[in-house]
N, C-alpha and C. Protein backbone atom coordinates (compact mmCIF):
# COMPACT_ATOMS: atom_id res chain seq x y z
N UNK A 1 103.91 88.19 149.33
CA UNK A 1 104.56 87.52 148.23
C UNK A 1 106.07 87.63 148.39
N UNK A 2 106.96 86.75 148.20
CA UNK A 2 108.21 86.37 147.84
C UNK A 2 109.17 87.00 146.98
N UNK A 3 110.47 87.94 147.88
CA UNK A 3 110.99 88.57 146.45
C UNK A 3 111.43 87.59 145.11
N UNK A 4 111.57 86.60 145.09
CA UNK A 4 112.03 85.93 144.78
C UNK A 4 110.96 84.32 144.54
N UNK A 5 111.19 84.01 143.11
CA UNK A 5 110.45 82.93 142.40
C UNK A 5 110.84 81.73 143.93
N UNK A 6 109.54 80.71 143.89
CA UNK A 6 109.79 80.12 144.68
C UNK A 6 110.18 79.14 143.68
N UNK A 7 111.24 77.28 144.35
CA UNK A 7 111.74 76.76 143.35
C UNK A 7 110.09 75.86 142.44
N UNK A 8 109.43 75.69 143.30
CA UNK A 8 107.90 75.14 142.82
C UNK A 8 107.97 76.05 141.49
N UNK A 9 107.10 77.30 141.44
CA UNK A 9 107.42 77.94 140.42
C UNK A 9 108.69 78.20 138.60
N UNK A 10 110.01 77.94 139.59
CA UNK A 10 111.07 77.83 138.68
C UNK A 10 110.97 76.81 137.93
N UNK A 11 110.33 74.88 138.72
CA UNK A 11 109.96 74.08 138.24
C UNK A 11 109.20 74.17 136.97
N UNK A 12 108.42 75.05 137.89
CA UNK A 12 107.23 75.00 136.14
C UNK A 12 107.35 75.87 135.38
N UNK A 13 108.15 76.64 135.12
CA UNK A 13 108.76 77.33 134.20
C UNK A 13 109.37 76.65 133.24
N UNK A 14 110.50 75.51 134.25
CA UNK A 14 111.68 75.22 133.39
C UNK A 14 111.18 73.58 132.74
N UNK A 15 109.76 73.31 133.33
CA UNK A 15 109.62 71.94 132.88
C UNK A 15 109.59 71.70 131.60
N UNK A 16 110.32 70.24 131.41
CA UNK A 16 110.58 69.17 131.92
C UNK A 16 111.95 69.31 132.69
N UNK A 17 112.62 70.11 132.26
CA UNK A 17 114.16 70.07 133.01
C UNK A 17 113.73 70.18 134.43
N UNK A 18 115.18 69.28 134.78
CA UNK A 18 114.88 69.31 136.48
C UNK A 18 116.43 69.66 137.09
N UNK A 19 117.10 69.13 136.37
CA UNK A 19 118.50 69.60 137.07
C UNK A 19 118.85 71.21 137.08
N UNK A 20 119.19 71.45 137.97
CA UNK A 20 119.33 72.79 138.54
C UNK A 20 120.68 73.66 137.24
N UNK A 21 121.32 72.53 136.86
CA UNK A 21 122.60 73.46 136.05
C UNK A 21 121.28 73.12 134.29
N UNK A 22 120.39 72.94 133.96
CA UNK A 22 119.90 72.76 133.32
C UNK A 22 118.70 74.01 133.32
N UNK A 23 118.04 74.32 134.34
CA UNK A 23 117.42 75.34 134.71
C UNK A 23 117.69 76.69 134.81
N UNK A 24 118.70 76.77 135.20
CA UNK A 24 119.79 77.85 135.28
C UNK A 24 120.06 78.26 133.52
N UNK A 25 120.47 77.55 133.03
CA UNK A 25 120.61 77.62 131.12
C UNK A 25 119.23 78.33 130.92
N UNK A 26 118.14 77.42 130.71
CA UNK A 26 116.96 77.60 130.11
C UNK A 26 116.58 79.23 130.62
N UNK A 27 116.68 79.73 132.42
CA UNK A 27 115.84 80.78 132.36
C UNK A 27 116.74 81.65 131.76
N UNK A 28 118.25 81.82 131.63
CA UNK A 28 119.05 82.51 131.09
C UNK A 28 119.06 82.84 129.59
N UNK A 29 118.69 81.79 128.79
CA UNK A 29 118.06 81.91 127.58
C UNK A 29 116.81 82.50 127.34
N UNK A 30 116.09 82.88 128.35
CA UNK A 30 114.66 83.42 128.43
C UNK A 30 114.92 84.88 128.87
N UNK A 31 116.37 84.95 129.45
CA UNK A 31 116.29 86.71 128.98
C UNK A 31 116.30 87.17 130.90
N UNK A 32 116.23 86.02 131.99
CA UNK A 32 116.39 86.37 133.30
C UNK A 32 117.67 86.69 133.87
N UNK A 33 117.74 87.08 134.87
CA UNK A 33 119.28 87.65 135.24
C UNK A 33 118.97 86.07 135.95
N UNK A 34 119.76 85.48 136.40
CA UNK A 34 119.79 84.22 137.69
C UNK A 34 120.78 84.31 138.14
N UNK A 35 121.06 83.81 139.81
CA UNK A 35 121.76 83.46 140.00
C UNK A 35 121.91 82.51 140.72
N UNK A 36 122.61 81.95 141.35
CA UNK A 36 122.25 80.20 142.49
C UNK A 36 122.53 80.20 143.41
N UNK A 37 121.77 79.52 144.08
CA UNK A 37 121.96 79.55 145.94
C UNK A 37 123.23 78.67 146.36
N UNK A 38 123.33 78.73 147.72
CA UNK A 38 124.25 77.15 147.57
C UNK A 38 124.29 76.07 147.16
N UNK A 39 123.20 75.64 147.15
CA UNK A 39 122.82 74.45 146.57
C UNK A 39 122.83 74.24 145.04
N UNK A 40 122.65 75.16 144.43
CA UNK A 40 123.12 75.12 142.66
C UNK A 40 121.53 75.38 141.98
N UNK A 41 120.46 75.65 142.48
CA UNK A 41 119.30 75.75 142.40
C UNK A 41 119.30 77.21 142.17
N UNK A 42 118.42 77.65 140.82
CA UNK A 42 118.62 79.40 140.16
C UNK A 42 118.12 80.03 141.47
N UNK A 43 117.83 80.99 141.31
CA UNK A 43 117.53 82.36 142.08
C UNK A 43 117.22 83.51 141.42
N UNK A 44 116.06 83.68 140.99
CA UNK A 44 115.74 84.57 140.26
C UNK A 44 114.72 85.55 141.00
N UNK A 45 114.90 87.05 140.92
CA UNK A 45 114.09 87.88 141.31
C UNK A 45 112.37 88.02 140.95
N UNK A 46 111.56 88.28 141.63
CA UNK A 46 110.07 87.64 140.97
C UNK A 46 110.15 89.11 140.50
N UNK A 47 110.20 90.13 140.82
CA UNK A 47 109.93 91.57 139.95
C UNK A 47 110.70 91.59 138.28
N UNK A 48 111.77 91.11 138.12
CA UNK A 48 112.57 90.83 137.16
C UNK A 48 111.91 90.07 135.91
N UNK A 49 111.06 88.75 136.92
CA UNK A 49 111.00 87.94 135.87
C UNK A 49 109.64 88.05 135.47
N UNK A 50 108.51 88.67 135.73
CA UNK A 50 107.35 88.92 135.82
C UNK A 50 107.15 90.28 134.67
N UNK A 51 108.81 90.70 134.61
CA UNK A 51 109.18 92.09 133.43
C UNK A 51 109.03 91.51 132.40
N UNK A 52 110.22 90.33 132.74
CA UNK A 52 110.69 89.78 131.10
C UNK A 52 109.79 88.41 130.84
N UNK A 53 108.82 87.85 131.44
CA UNK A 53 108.27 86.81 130.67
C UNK A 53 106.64 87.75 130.54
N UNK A 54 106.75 89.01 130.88
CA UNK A 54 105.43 89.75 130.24
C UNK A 54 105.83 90.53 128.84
N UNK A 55 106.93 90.08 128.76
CA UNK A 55 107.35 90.86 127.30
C UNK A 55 107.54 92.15 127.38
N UNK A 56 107.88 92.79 128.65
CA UNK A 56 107.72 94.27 128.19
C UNK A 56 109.79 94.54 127.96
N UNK A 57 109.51 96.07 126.75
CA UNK A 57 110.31 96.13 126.26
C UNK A 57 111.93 96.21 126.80
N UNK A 58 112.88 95.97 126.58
CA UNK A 58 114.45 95.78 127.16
C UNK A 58 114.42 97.16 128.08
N UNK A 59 114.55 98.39 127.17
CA UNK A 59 114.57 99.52 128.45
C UNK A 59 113.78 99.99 129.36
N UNK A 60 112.92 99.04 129.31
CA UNK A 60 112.22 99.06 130.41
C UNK A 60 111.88 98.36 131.53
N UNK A 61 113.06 97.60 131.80
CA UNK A 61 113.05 96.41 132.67
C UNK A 61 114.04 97.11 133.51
N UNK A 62 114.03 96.42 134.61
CA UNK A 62 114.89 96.59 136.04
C UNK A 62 116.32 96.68 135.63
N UNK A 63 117.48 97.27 136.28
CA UNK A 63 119.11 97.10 135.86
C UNK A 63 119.18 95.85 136.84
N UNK A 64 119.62 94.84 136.75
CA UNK A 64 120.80 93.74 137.68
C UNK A 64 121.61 93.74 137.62
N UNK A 65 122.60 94.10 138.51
CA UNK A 65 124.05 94.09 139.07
C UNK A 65 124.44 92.77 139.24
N UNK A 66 124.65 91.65 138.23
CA UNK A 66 124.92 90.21 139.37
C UNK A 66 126.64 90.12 139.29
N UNK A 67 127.32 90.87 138.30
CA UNK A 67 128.79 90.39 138.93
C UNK A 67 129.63 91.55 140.27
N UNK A 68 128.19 92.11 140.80
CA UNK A 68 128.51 92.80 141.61
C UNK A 68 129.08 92.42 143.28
N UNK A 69 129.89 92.14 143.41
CA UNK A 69 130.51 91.47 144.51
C UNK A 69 129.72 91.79 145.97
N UNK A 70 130.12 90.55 146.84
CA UNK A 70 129.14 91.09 147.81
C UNK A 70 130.37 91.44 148.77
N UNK A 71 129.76 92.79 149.76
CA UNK A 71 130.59 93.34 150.75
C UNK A 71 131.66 92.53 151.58
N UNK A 72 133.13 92.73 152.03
CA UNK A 72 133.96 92.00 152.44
C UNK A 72 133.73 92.15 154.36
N UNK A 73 134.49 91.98 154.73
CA UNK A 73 134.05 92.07 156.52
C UNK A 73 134.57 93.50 156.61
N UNK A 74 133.73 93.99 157.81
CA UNK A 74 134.04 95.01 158.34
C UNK A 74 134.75 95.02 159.27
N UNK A 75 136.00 95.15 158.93
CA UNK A 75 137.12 94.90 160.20
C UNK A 75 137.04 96.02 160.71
N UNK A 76 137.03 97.15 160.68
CA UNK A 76 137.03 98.34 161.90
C UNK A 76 135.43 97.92 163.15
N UNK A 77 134.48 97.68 162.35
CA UNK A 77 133.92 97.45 163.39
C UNK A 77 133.72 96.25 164.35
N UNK A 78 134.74 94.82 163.38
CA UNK A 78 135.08 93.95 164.61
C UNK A 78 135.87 94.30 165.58
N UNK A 79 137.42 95.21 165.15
CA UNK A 79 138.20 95.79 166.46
C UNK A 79 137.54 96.48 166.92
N UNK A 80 136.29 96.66 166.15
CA UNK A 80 136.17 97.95 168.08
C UNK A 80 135.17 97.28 168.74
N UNK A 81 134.43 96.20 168.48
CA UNK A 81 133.51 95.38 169.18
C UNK A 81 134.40 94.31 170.25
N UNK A 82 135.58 93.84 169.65
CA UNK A 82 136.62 92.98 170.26
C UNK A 82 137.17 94.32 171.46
N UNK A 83 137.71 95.50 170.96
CA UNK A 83 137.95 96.89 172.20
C UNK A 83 136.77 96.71 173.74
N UNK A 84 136.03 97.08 172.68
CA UNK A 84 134.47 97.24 173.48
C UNK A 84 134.47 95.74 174.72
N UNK A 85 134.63 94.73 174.50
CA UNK A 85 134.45 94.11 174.66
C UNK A 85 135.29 93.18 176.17
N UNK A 86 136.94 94.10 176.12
CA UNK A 86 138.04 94.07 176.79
C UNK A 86 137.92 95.06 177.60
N UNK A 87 137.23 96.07 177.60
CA UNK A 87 136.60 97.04 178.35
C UNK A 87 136.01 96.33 179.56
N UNK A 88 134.85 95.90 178.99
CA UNK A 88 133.60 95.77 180.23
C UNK A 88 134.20 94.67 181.23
C-alpha cells in the first residue's frame, strides 16, 4: 500500500469537486494536513487521513510538520565530490 492517498482515491473523497485548488480546500476543511505536488494536485498522507476521517480523537492523531522546510544543498559534500573528482 501507498504512503500516500492515491489521486483516484482523493477524487472520491472530494467528489464532485475536481479542480485540484478546490480539493485541496475541501480535504483541509475535513481536518487533513495536505500538501501539493507540482502539479497543484493535494498530497495527503494515507496514515494521517485514515486517523482523521475514522474520527479518532485530535490527541491522538499523528504531529505534521508541513511548514517545515525542506533541506538546502549540501555544499561541503559537493566540494569534496568536485576535490575527489580532480584527483582521479
Amino acid at each position: 500500500m501507498d504512503m500516500f492517498l492515491t489521486d483516484a482515491e482523493i477524487s472520491r473523497i472530494c467528489e464532485p469537486l475536481v479542480q485540484a485548488a478546490a480539493q485541496v480546500r475541501y480535504l483541509r476543511e475535513l481536518g487533513l494536513t495536505v500538501t501539493t505536488k507540482p502539479n497543484g494536485r493535494p498530497l495527503v498522507v494515507r496514515s494521517h487521513a485514515e486517523a482523521v476521517l475514522s474520527g479518532r480523537p485530535i490527541d491522538q492523531l499523528p504531529a505534521f510538520d508541513v511548514e517545515r522546510k525542506s533541506p538546502g544543498p549540501n555544499r561541503e559534500r559537493f566540494l569534496a565530490s568536485i576535490a575527489r573528482d580532480r584527483a582521479a
